[in-house]
C-alpha atoms as a PDB file:
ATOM      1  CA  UNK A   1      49.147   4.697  12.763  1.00  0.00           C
ATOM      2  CA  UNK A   2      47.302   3.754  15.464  1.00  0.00           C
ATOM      3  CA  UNK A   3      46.826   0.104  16.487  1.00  0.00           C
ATOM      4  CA  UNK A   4      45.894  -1.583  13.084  1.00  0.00           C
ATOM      5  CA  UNK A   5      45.318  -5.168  13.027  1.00  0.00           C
ATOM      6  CA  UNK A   6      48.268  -6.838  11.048  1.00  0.00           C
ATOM      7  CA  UNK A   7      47.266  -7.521   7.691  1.00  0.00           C
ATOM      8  CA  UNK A   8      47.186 -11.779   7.326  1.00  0.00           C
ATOM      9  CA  UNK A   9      48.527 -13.784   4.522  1.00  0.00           C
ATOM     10  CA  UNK A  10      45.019 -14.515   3.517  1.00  0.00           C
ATOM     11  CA  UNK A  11      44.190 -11.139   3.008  1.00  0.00           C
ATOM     12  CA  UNK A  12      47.782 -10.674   1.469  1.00  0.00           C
ATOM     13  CA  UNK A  13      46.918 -13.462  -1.572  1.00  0.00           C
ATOM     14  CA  UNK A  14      43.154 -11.963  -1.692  1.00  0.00           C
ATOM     15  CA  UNK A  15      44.719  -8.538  -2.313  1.00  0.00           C
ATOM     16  CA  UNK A  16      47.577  -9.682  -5.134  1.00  0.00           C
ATOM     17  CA  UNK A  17      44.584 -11.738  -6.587  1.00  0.00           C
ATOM     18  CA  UNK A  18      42.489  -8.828  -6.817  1.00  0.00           C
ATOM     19  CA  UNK A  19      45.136  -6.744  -8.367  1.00  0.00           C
ATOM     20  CA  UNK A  20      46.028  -9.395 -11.173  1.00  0.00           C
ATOM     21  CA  UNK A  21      42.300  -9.592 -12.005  1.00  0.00           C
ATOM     22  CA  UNK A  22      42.867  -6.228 -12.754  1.00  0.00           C
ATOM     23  CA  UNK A  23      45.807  -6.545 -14.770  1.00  0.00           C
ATOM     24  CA  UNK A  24      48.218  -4.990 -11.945  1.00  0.00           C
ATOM     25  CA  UNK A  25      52.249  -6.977 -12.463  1.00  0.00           C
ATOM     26  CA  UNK A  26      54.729  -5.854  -9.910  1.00  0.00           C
ATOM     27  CA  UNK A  27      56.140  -5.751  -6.399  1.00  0.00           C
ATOM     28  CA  UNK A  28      54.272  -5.210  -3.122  1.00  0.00           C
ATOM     29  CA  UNK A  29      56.321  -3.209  -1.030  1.00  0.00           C
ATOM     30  CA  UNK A  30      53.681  -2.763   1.410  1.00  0.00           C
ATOM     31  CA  UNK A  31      50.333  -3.379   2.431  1.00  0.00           C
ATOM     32  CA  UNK A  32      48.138  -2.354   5.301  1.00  0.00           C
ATOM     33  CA  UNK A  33      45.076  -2.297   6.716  1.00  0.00           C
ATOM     34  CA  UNK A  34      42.948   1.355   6.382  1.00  0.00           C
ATOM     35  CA  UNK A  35      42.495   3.896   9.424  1.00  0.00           C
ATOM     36  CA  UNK A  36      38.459   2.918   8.231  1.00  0.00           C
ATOM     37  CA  UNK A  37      38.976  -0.723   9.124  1.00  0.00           C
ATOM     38  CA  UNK A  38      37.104  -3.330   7.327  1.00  0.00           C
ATOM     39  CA  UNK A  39      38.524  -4.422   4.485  1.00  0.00           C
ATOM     40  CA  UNK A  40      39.794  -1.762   3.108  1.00  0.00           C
ATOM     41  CA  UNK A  41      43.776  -1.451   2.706  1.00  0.00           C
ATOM     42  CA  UNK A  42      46.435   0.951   1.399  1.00  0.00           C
ATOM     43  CA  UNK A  43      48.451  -0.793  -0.632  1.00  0.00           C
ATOM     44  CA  UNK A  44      52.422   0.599  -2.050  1.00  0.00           C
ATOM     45  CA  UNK A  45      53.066  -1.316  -5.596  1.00  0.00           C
ATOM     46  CA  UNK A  46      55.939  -1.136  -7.634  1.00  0.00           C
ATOM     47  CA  UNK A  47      55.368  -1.696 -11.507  1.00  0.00           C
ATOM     48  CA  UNK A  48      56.797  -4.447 -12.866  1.00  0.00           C
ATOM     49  CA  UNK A  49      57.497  -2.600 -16.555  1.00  0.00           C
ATOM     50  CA  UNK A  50      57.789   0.602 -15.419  1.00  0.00           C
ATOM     51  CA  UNK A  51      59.069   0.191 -12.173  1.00  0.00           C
ATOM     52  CA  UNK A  52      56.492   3.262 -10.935  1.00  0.00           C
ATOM     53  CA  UNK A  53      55.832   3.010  -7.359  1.00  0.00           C
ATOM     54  CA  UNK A  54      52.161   3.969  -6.375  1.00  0.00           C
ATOM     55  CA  UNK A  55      50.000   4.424  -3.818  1.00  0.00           C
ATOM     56  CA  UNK A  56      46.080   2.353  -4.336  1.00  0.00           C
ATOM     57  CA  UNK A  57      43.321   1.820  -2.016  1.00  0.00           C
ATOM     58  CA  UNK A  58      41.923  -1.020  -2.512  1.00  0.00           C
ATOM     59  CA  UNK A  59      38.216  -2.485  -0.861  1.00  0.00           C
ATOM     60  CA  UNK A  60      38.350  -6.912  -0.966  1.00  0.00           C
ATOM     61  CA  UNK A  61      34.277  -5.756   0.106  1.00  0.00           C
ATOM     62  CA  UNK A  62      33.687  -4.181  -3.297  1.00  0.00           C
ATOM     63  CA  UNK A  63      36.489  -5.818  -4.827  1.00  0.00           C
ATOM     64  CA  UNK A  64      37.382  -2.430  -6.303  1.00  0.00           C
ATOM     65  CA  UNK A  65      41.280  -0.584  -6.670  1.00  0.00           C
ATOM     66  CA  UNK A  66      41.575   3.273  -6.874  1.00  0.00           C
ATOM     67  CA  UNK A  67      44.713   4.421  -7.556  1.00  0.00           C
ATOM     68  CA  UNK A  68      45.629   7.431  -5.290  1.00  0.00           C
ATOM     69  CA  UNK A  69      48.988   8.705  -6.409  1.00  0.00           C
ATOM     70  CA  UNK A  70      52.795   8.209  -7.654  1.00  0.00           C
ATOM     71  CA  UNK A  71      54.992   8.139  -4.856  1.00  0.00           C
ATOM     72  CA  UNK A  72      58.704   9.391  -5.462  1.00  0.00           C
ATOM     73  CA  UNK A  73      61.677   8.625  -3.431  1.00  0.00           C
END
């Protein structure tokens, strides 16, 4: 993936903070930063009543989340 700045543990909370706003319960099973840059991430979630896993982009600029799609194993 290139050489993508590690994503902090500022950004980290920012990121679960955003997705709680938005209703969002579950595990993070990974987060990073987007080819784009910015602050714009990908973000892997795990549902914490479904136990889904999904793929989201997610902007802390526009403080917006789109999900992309399901990811199976």
């Amino acid at each position: 993936m290139g050489n993508l700045a590690t994503v902090t543990p500022a950004e980290t909370m920012k990121l679960v903070s955003l997705f709680r706003k938005n209703g969002f319960r579950g595990e993070y099973a990974s987060i990073a930063h987007c080819e784009t840059g910015g602050e714009d991430y990908t973000v892997v979630m795990v549902d914490a009543k479904t136990s889904v896993k999904g793929l989201f982009h997610a902007s802390l600029a526009d403080h917006t989340i789109q999900f992309q799609h399901v990811i199976t194993n």
